[in-house]
Protein backbone atom coordinates (compact mmCIF):
# COMPACT_ATOMS: atom_id res chain seq x y z
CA UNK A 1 279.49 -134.53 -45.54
CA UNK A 2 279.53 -130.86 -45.74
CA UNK A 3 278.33 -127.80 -48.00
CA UNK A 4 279.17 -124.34 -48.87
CA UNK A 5 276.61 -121.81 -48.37
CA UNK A 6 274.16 -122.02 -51.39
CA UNK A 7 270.97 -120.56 -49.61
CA UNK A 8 269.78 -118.18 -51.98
CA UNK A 9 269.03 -121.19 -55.01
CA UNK A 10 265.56 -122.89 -54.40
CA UNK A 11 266.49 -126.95 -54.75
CA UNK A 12 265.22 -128.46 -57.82
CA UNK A 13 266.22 -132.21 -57.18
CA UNK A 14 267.19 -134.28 -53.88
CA UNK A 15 269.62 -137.42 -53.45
CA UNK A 16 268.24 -139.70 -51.15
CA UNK A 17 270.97 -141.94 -49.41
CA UNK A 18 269.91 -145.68 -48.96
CA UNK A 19 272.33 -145.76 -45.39
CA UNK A 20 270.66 -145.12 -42.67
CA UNK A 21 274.23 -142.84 -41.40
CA UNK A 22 274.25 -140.85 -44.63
CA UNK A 23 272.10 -137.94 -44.67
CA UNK A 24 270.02 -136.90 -47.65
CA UNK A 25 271.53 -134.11 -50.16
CA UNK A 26 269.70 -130.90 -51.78
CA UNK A 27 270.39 -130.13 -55.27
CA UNK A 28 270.16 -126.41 -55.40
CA UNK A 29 268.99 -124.62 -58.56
CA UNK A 30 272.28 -122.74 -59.30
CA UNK A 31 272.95 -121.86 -62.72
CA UNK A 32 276.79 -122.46 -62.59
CA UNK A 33 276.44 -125.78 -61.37
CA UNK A 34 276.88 -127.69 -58.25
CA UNK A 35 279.99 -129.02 -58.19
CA UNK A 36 280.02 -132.89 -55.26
CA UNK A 37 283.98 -134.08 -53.96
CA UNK A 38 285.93 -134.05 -51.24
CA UNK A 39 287.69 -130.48 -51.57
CA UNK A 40 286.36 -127.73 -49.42
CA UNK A 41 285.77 -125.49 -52.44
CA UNK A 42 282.99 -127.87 -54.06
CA UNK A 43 279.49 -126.80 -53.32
CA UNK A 44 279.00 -130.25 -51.63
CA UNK A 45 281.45 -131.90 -49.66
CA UNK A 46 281.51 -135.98 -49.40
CA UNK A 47 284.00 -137.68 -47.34
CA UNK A 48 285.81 -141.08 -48.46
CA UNK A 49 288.61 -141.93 -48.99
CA UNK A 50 287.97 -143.08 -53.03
CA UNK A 51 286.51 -139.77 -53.28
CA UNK A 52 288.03 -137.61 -56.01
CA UNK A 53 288.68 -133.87 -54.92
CA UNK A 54 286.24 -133.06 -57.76
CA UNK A 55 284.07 -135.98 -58.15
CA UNK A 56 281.37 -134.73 -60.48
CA UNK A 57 279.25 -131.51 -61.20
CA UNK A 58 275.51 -131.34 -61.67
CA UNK A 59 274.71 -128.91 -64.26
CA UNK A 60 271.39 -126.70 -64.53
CA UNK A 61 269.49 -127.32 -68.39
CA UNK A 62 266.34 -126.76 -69.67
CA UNK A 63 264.13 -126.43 -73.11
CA UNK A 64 261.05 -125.08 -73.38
CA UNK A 65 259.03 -127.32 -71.95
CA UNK A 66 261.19 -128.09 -68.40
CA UNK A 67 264.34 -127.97 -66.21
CA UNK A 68 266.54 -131.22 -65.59
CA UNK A 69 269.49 -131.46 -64.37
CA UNK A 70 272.93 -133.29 -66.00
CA UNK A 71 275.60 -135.15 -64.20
CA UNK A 72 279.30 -134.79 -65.81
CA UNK A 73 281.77 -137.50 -63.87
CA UNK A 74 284.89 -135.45 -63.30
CA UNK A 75 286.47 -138.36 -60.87
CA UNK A 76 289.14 -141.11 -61.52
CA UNK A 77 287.51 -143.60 -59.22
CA UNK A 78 283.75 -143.42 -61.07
CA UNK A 79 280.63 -141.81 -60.90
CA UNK A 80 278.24 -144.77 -61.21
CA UNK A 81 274.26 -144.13 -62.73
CA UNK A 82 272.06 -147.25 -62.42
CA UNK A 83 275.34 -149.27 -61.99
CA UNK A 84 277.02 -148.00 -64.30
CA UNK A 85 279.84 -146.31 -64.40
CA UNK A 86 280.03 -142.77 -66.30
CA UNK A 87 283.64 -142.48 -67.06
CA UNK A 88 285.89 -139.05 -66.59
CA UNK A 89 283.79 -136.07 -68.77
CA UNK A 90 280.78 -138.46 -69.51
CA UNK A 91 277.89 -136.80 -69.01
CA UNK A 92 274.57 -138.29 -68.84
CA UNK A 93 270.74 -136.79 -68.12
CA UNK A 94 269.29 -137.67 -64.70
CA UNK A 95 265.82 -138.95 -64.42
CA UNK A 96 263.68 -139.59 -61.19
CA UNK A 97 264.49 -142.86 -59.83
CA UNK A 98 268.01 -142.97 -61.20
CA UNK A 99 270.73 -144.63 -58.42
CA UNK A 100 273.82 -142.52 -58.01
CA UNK A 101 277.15 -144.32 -56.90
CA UNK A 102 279.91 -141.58 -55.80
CA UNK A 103 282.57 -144.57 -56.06
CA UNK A 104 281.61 -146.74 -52.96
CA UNK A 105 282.00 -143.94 -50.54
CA UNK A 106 277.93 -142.80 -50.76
CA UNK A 107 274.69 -144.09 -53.40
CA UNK A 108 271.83 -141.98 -53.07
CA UNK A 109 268.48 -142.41 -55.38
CA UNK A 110 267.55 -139.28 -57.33
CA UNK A 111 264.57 -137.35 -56.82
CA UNK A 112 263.17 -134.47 -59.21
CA UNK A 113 261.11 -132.36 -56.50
CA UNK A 114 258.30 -130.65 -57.41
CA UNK A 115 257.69 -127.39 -55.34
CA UNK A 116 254.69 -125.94 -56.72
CA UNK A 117 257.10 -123.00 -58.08
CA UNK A 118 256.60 -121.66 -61.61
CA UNK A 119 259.13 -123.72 -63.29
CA UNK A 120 258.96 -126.91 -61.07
CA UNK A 121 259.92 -130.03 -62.69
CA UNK A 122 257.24 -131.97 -64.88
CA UNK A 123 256.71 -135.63 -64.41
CA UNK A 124 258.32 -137.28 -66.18
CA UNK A 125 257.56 -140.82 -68.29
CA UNK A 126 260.30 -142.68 -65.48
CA UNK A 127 258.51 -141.51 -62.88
CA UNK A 128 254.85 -143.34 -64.05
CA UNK A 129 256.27 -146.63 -65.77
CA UNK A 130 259.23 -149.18 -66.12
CA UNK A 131 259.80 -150.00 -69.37
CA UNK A 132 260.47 -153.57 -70.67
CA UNK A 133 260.89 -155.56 -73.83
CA UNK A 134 260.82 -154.36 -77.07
CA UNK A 135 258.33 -155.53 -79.38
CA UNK A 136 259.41 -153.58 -82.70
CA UNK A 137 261.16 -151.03 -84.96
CA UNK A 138 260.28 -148.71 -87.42
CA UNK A 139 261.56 -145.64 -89.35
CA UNK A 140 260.56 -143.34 -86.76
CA UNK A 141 260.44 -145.04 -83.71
CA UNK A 142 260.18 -147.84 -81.43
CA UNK A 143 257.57 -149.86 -79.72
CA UNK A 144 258.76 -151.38 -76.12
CA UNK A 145 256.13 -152.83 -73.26
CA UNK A 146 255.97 -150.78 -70.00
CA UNK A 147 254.57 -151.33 -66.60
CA UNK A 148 252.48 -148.72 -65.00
CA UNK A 149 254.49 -147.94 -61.41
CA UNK A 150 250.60 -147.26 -60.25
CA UNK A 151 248.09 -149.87 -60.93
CA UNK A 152 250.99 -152.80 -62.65
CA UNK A 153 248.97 -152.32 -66.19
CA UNK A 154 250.95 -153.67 -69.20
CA UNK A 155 251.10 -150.58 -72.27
CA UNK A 156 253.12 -150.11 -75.17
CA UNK A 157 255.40 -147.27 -75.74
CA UNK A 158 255.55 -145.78 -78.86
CA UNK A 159 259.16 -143.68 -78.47
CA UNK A 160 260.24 -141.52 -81.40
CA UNK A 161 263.48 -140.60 -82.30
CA UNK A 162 265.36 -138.18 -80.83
CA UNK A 163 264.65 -134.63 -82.35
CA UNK A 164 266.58 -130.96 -82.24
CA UNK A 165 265.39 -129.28 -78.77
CA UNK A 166 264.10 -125.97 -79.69
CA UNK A 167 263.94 -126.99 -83.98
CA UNK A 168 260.33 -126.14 -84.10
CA UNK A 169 258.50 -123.06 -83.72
CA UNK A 170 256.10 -122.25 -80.87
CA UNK A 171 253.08 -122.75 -83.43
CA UNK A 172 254.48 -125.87 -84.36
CA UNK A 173 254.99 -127.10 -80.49
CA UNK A 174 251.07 -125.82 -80.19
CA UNK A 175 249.86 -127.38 -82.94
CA UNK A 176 251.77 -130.77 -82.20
CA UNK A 177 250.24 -130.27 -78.24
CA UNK A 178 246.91 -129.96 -79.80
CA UNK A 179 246.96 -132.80 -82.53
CA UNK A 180 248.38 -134.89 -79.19
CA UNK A 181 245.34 -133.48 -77.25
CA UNK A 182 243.25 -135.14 -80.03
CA UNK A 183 244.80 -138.22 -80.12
CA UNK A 184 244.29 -138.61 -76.68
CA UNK A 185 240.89 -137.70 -76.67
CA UNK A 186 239.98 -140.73 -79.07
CA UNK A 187 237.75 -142.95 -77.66
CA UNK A 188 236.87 -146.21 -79.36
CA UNK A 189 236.40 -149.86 -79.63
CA UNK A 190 238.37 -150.25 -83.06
CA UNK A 191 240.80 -147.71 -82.29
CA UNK A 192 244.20 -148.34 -80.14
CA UNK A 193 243.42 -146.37 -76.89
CA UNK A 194 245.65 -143.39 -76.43
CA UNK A 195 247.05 -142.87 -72.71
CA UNK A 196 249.15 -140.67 -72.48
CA UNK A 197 252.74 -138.70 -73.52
CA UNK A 198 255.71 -137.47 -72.20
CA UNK A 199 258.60 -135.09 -73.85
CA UNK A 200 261.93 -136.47 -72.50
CA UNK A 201 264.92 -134.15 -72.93
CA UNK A 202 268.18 -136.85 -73.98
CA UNK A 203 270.59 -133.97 -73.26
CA UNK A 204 270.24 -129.97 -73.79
CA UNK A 205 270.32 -130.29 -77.27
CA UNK A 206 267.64 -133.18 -78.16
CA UNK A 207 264.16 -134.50 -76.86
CA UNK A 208 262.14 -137.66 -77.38
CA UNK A 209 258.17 -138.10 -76.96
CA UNK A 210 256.93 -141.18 -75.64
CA UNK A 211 253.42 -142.13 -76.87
CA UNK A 212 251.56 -144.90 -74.16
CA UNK A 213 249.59 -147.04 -75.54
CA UNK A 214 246.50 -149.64 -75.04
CA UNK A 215 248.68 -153.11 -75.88
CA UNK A 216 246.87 -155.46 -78.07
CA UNK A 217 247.88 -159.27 -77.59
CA UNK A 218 246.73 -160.94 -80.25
CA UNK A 219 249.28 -159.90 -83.07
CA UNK A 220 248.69 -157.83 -86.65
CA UNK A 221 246.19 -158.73 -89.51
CA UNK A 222 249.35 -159.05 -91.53
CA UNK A 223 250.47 -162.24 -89.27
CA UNK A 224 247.17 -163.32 -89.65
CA UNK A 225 246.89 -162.88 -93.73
CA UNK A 226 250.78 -165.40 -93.94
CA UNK A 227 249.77 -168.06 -91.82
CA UNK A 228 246.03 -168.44 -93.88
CA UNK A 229 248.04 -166.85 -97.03
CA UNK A 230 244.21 -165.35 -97.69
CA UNK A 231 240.95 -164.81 -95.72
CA UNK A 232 237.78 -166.09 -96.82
CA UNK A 233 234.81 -163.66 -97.49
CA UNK A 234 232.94 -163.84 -94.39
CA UNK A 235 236.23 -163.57 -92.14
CA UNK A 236 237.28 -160.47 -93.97
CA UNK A 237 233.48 -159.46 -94.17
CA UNK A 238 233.56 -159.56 -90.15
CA UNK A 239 236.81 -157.51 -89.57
CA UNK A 240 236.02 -155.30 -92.37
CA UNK A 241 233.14 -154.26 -90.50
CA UNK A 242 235.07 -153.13 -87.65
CA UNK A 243 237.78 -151.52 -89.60
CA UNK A 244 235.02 -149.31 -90.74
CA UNK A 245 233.38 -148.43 -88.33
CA UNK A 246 236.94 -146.75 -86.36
CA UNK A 247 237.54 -145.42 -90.03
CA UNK A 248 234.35 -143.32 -89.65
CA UNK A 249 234.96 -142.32 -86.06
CA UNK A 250 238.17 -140.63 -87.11
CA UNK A 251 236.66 -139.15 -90.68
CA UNK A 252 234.28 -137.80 -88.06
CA UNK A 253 236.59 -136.46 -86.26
CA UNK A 254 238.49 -134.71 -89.34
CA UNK A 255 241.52 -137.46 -88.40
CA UNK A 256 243.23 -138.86 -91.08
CA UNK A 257 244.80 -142.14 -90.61
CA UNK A 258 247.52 -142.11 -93.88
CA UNK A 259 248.89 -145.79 -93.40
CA UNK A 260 246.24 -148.48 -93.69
CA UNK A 261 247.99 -151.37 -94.29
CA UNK A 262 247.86 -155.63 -92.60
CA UNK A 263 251.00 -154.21 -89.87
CA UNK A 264 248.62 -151.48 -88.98
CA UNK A 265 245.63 -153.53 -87.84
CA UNK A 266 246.16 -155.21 -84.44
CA UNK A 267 243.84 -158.05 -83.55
CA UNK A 268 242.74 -158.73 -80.02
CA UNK A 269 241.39 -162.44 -79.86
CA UNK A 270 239.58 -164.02 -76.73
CA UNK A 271 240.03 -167.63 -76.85
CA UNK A 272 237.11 -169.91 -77.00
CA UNK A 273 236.90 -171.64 -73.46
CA UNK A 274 234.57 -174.62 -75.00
CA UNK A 275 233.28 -176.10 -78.21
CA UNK A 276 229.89 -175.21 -76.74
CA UNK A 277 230.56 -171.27 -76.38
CA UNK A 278 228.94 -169.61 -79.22
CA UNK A 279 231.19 -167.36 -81.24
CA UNK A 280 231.10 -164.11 -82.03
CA UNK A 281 231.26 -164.42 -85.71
CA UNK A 282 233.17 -166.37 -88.35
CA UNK A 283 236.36 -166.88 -86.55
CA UNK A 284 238.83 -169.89 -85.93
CA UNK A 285 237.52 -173.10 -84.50
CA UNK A 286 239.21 -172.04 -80.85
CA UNK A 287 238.60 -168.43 -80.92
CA UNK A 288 235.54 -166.86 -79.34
CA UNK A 289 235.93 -162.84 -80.48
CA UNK A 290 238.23 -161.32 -83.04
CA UNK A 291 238.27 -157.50 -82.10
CA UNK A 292 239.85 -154.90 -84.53
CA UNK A 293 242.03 -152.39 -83.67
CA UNK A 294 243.52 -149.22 -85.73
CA UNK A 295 247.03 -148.72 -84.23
CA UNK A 296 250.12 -146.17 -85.58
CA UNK A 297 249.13 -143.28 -86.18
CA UNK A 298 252.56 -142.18 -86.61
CA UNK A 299 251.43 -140.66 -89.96
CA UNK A 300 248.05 -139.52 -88.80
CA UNK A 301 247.03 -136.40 -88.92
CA UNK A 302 244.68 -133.91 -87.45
CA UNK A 303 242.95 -131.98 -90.76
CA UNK A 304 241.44 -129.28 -89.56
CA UNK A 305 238.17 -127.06 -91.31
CA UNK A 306 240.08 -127.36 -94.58
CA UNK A 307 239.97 -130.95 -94.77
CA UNK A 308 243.00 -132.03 -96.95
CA UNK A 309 246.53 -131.98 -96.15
CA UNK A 310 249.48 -132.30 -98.84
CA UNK A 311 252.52 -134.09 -97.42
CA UNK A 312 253.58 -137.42 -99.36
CA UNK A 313 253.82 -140.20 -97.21
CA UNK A 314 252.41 -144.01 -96.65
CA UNK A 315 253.53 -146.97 -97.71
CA UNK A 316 254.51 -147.39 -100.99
CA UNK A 317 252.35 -150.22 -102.52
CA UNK A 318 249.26 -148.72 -100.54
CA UNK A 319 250.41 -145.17 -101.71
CA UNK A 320 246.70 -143.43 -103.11
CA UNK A 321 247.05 -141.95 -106.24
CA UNK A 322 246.43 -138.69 -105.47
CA UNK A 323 249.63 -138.59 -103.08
CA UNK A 324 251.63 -139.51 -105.98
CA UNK A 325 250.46 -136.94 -108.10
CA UNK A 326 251.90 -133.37 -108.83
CA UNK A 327 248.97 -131.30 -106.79
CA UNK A 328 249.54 -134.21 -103.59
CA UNK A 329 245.93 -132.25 -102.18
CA UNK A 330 243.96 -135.30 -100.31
CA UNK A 331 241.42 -135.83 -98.43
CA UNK A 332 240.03 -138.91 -95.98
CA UNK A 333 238.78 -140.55 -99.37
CA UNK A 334 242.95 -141.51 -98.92
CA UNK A 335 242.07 -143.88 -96.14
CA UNK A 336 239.47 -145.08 -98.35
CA UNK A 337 241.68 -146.41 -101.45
CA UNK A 338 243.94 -147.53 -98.96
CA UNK A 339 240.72 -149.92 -97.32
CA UNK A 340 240.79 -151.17 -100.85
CA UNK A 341 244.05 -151.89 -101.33
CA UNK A 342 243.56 -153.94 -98.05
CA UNK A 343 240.44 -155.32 -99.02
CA UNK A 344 241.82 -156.98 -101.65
CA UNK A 345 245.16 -158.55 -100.04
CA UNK A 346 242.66 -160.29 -97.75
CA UNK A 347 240.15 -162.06 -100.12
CA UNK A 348 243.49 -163.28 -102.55
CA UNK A 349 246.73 -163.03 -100.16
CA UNK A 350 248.34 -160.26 -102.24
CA UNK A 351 248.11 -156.51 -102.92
CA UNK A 352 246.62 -155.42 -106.42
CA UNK A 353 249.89 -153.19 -107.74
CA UNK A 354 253.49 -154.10 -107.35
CA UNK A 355 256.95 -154.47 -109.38
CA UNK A 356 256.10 -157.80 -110.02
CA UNK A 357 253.14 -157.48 -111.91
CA UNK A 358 254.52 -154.54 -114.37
CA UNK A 359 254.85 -153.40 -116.74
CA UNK A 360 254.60 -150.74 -116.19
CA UNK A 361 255.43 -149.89 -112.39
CA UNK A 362 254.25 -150.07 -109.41
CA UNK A 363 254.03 -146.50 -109.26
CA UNK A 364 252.50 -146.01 -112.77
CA UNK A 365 249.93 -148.92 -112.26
CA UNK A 366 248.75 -146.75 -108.95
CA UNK A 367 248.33 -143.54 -111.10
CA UNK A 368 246.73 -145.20 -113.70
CA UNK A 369 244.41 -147.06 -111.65
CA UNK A 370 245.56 -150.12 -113.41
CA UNK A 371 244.49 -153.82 -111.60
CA UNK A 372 242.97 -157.03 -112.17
CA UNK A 373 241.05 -159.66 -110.42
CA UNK A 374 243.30 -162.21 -111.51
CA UNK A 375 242.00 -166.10 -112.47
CA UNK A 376 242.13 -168.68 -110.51
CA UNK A 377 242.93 -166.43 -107.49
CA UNK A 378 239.74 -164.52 -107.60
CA UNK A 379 237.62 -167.21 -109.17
CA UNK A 380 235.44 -168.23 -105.84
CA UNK A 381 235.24 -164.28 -104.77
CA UNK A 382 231.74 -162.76 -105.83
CA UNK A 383 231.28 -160.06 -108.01
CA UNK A 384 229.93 -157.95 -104.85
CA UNK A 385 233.02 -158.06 -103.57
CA UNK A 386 234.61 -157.02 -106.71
CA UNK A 387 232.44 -154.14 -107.41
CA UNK A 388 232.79 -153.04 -103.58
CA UNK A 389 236.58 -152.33 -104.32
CA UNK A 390 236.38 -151.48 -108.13
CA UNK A 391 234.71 -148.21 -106.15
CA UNK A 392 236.95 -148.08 -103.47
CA UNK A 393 240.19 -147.90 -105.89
CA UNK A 394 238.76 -145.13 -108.09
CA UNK A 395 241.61 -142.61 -109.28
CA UNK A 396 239.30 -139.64 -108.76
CA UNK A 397 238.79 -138.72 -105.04
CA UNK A 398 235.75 -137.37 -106.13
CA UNK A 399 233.78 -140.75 -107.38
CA UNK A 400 235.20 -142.64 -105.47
CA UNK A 401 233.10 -144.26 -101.85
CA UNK A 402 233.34 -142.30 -99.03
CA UNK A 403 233.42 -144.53 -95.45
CA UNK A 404 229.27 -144.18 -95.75
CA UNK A 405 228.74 -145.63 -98.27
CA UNK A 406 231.43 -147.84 -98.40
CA UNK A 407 229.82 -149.38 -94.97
CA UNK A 408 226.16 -149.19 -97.32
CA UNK A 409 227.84 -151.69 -99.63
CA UNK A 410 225.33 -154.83 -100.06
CA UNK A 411 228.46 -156.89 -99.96
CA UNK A 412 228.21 -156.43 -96.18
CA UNK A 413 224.77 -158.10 -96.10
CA UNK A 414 225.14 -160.74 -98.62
CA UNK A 415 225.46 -164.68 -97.29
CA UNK A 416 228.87 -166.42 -99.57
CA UNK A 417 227.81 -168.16 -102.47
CA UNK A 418 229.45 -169.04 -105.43
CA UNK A 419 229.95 -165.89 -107.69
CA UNK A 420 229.45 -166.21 -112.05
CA UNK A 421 232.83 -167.40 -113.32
CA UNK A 422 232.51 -165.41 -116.68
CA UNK A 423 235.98 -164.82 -117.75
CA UNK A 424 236.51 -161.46 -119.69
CA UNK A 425 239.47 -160.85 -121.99
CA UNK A 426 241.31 -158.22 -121.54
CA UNK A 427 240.05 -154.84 -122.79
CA UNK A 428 236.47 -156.04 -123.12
CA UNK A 429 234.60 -153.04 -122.26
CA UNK A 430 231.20 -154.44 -122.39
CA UNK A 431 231.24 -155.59 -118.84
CA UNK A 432 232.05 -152.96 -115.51
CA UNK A 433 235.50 -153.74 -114.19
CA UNK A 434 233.91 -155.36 -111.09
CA UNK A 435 233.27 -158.34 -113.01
CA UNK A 436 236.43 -158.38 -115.02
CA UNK A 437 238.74 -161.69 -113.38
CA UNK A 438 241.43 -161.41 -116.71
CA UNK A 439 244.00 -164.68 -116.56
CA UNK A 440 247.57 -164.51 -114.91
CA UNK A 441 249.90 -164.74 -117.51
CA UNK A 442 253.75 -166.38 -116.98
CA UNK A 443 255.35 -162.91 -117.04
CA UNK A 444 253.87 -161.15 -114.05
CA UNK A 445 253.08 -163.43 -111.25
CA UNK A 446 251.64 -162.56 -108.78
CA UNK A 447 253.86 -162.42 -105.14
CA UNK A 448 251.98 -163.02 -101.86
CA UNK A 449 252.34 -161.42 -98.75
CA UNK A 450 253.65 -164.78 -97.31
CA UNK A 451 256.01 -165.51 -100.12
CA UNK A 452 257.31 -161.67 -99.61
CA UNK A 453 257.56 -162.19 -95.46
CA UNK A 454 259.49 -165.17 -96.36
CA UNK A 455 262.10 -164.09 -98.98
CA UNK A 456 262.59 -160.94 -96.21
CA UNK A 457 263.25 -163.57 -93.32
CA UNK A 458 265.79 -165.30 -95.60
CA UNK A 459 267.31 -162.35 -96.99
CA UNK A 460 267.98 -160.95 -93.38
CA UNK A 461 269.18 -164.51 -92.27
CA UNK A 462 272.06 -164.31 -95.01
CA UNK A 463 273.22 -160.69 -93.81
């Protein structure tokens, strides 16, 4: 192996040869590219004999965050990466760790170095963890485990979707750096832990972030909700609690969550190691502790001193009115409806406004405020519990609880009894709606959250 002179570019990455007889290679920084093969004219000379006279060209890139370097295959006998091979004008972006196969005349393992210059390479997410399984999918991203390369730690990886390199402005790059900075300062026992992110360039033209995460074990409320098909009042009591109390840190914080919903609260559930173990509160026969976490905070949002935001976004049953509305000005009271919403799939297995109990529509019944505490499904659920959410799914923002006093509720503190099974026809207006439980008629049937999951499953069985 030879080179040309290339002394004046500093080297920004180094191949590391895994044969003891094959020396190491320096990847200079040289904006036109270092070109490998086995002609004297490339910048780096390999000898074989399935070495291509041009083999393949590392190419100099950047956005504005780092430099990395590309690798085009220019050969006919193949330019393998991790073992595989690229194929003649594939190019691919090189990461630390990556193995490099120049046919089977030479593998190397590549190494980003970090020189202490100005524009020295930043770590990178490959160089701290190895990622794993996936565990789910969504819209914008999604969610695989990871190993930390450090201490062996299991974390999920929250990776978005690739986005346009150099698309946002630099105040929109600082303020995403500083709503990240947030994130990561969070700090709390019903809150997914933040650990850290990376910005990975995909090519010269598009990035991703990866967002590490605290993995929960246990599963999502949701899961929870369709194999029970409801909670009962002191099980929803207890996690209600905690839900709470990591709404309040974030309100505190001026952090809107946006997308309270069952797939959004993670459980993490220490089995009960004997019958004599005393639980922690009104869990499962064989489960010790049931601890809440608040995870995805893919729509969250840091507020600021002005305290309201106005993009539309959520879920759409769980959708607060004022989203929906023409002014779409809100507040954290948003997180609030949206307990409510939640509050009441719990205690009856399925949400208070959807297509199926219209007219009118789902999205008319949410503007209108328009529910019920439908008989027999809410018929053992005390009127506590139904005044509790008649104020948490007020249409004002205004009247409506704030995460004080929606924790100062006396439902919190009251021991289950049977509630007063007055049934009150329908526009009766003698009574407060928290008492109002008006009969399911034929026509709009309710449709629980296990009935839902199910016709999904099926529907995506048939595809």
């Amino acid at each position: 192996m030879s080179k040309r002179p290339v002394h004046k570019y500093t080297a920004i990455a180094k191949l590391f040869s895994v044969k003891e007889d094959q020396a190491h290679i320096l990847l200079p920084r040289k904006p036109a590219g270092v070109v490998v093969g086995r002609s004297s004219t490339c910048d780096i000379k390999i000898n074989g004999l399935d070495i291509s006279s041009r083999h393949c060209q590392f190419s100099l890139s950047s956005n504005s965050r780092q430099e990395f370097l590309m690798l085009t295959d220019l050969s006919s006998n193949g330019t393998g990466v991790n073992s595989e091979i690229l194929g003649r004008g594939s190019t691919i972006l090189l990461r630390s760790g990556d193995k490099i196969s120049f046919a089977k005349s030479g593998t190397y393992i590549f190494r980003y170095l970090n020189d202490g210059q100005e524009n020295a390479h930043h770590r990178s997410f490959f160089d701290d963890y190895i990622l794993l399984n996936q565990l789910g999918s969504g819209h914008y991203a999604v969610v695989k485990e990871a190993r930390d390369r450090t201490n062996g730690d299991i974390v999920a990886v929250k990776i978005f979707h690739p986005n346009k390199t150099g698309s946002a402005s630099a105040t929109d790059d600082a303020k995403l750096r500083q709503e990240m900075e947030l994130l990561l300062s969070i700090n709390h026992p019903n809150i997914v832990r933040f650990i850290s992110h990376y910005v990975e360039p995909i090519n010269e033209f598009s990035s991703t972030t990866y967002l590490v995460l605290e993995k929960v074990n246990s599963g999502e409320l949701f899961q929870r909700i369709i194999n029970k098909l409801k909670l009962g009042q002191s099980e929803t009591r207890a996690i209600f609690k905690q839900l709470l109390s990591g709404l309040r840190y974030l309100h505190e914080k001026n952090i809107i969550h946006r997308d309270i919903k069952p797939e959004n609260i993670l459980l993490d559930i220490t089995p009960r190691t004997s019958e004599h173990q005393e639980q922690t509160g009104p869990w499962d026969h064989d489960e010790f502790d049931v601890r809440v976490k608040i995870a995805d905070f893919g729509l969250a949002k840091f507020i600021g001193e002005l305290k309201f935001t106005n993009t539309l976004c959520g879920t759409p049953a769980y959708v607060a009115p004022e989203v929906l509305n023409n002014n779409r000005n809100y507040s954290t009271k948003v997180d609030i409806w949206l307990a409510g919403v939640l509050l009441y799939v719990c205690l009856c297995g399925f949400p208070p406004f959807s297509d199926e109990l219209g007219p009118p529509s789902m999205r008319d019944q949410i503007l209108q405020g328009k529910y019920a505490f439908y008989s027999p499904f809410w018929d053992d659920i005390s009127d506590s519990a139904l005044d509790l959410i008649t104020n948490l799914l007020l249409i004002d923002p205004s009247q409506r609880y704030n995460v004080q006093e929606t924790c100062a509720h006396y439902w919190f503190n009251e021991v289950d009894s049977l509630p007063s099974l007055t049934l009150i026809k329908a526009g009766d207006k003698s009574k407060t709606p928290s008492t109002q439980r008006a009969p399911v008629h034929c026509d709009s049937h309710p449709i629980t959250l296990r009935e839902k999951h199910t016709s999904e499953i099926n529907a995506d069985q048939d595809i």
